[in-house]
Protein backbone atom coordinates (compact mmCIF):
# COMPACT_ATOMS: atom_id res chain seq x y z
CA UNK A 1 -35.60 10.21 -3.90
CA UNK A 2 -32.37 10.82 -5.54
CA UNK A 3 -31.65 10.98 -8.94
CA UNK A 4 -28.66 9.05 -10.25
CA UNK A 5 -28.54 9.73 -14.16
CA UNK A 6 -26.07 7.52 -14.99
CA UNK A 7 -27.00 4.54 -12.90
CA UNK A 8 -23.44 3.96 -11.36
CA UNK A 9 -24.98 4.02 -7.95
CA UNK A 10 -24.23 7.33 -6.79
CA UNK A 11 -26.05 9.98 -6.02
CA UNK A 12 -26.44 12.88 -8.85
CA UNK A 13 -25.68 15.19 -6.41
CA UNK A 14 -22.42 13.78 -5.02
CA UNK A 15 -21.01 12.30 -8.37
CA UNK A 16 -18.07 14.08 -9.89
CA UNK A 17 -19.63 12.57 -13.88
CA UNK A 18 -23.22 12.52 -13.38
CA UNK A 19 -23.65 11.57 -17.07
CA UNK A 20 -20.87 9.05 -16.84
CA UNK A 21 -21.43 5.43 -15.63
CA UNK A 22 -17.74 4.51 -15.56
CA UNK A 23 -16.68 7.60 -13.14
CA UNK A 24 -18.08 8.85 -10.04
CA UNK A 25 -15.89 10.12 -7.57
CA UNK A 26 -11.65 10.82 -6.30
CA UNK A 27 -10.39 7.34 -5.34
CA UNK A 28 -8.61 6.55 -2.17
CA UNK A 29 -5.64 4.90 -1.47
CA UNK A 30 -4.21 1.82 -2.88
CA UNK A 31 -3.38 -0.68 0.32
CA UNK A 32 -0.71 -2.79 0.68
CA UNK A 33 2.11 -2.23 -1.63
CA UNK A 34 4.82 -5.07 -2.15
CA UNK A 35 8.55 -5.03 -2.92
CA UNK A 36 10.14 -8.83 -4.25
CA UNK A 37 13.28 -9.33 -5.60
CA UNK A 38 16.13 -7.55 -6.90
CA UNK A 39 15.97 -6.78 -10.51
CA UNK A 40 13.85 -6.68 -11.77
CA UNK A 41 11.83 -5.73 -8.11
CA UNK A 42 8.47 -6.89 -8.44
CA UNK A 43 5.82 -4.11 -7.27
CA UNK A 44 2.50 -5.36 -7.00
CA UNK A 45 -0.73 -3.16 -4.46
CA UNK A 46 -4.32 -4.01 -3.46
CA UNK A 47 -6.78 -2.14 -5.54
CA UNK A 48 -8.71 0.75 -3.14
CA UNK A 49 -11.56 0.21 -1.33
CA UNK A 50 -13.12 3.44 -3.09
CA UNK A 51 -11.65 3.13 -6.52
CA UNK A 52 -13.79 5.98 -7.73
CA UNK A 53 -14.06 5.06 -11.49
CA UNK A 54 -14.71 1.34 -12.99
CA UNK A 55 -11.21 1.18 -14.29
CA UNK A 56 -8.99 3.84 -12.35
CA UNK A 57 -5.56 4.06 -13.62
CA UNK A 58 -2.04 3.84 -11.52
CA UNK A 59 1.22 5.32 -11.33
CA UNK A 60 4.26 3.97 -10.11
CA UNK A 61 7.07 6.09 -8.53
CA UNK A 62 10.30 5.44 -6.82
CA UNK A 63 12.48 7.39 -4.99
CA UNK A 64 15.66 7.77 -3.00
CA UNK A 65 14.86 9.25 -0.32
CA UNK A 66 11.28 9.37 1.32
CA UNK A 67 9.89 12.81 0.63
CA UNK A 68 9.34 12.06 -3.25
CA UNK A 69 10.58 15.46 -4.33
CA UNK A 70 12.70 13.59 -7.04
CA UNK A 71 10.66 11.08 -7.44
CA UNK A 72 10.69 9.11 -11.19
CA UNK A 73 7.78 7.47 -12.39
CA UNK A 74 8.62 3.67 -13.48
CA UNK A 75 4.53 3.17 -15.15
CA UNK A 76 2.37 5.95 -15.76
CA UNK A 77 -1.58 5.19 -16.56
CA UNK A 78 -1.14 1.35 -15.67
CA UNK A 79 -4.54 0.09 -15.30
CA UNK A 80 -3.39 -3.45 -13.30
CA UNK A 81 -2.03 -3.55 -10.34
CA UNK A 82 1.67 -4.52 -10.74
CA UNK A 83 4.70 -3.10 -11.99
CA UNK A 84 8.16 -3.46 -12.55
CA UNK A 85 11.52 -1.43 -11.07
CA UNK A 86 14.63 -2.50 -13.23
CA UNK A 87 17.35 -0.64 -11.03
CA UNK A 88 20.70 -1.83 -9.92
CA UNK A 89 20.70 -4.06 -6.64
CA UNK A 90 22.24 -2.79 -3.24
CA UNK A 91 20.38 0.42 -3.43
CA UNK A 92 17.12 1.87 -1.08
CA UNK A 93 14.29 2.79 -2.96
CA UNK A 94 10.77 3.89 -1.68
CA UNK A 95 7.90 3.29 -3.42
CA UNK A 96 4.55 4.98 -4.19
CA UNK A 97 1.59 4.44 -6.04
CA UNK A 98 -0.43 6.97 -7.35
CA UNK A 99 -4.25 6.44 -8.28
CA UNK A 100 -6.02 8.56 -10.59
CA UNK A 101 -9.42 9.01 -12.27
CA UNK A 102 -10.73 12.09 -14.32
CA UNK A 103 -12.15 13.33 -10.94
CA UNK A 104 -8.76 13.11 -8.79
CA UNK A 105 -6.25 11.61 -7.32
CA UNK A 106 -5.06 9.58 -4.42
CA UNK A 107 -1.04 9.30 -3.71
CA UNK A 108 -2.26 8.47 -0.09
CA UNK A 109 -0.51 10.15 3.78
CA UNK A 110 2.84 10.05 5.87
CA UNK A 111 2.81 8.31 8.95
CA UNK A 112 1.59 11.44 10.74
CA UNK A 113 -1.08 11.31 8.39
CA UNK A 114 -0.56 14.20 5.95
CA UNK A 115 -0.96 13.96 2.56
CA UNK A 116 1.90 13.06 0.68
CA UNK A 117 2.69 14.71 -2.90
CA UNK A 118 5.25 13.63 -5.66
CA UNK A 119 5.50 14.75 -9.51
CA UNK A 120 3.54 13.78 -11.98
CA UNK A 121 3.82 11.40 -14.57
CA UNK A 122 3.68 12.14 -17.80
């Protein structure tokens, strides 16, 4: 059989923390990320379906235009799944939410289904 040291359920062999209960792989995307209101804007995401650690932690980044180049990070380590954008009404903003564990990260794809990429938060 397979050995799984830690017990987390995965496979020695394909864990990323073998010794480490609470970790075991990159996560994937978070799903469904929703914009309410108008300062604050109320940001709140669906947790993803491969989280990749027991308690994976989230950024949250917004942008004015939609390559995230400039992107600024409104949370940084969150570990729920809202957040909070307190900038002025009447402008566009695009959102992102970046989900992290100590084996990688997951800032999901475009529409043509490349990868996206933004700055990190400190």
């Amino acid at each position: 059989g397979c050995s799984d040291a830690d017990f987390d359920g995965e496979p020695d062999a394909t864990d990323c923390a073998p010794l480490d209960a609470t970790v075991w792989g990159a996560p994937g995307p978070v799903a469904d990320l929703d914009a309410a209101g108008d300062a604050p804007t109320a940001l709140t995401w669906l947790a993803p379906a491969a989280p990749g650690a027991s308690v994976p932690l989230y950024d949250l980044l917004r942008s004015d235009l939609p390559q995230f180049a400039g992107a600024v990070c409104l949370e940084s380590d969150g570990i729920d799944l809202t957040g909070e954008d307190l900038a002025t009404p009447g402008m566009i903003y695009f959102y992102l939410v970046r989900v992290e564990t100590p084996c990688g990260s997951n800032i999901g794809s475009g529409s043509a289904g490349t990868p996206r990429s933004a700055p990190s938060c400190p």
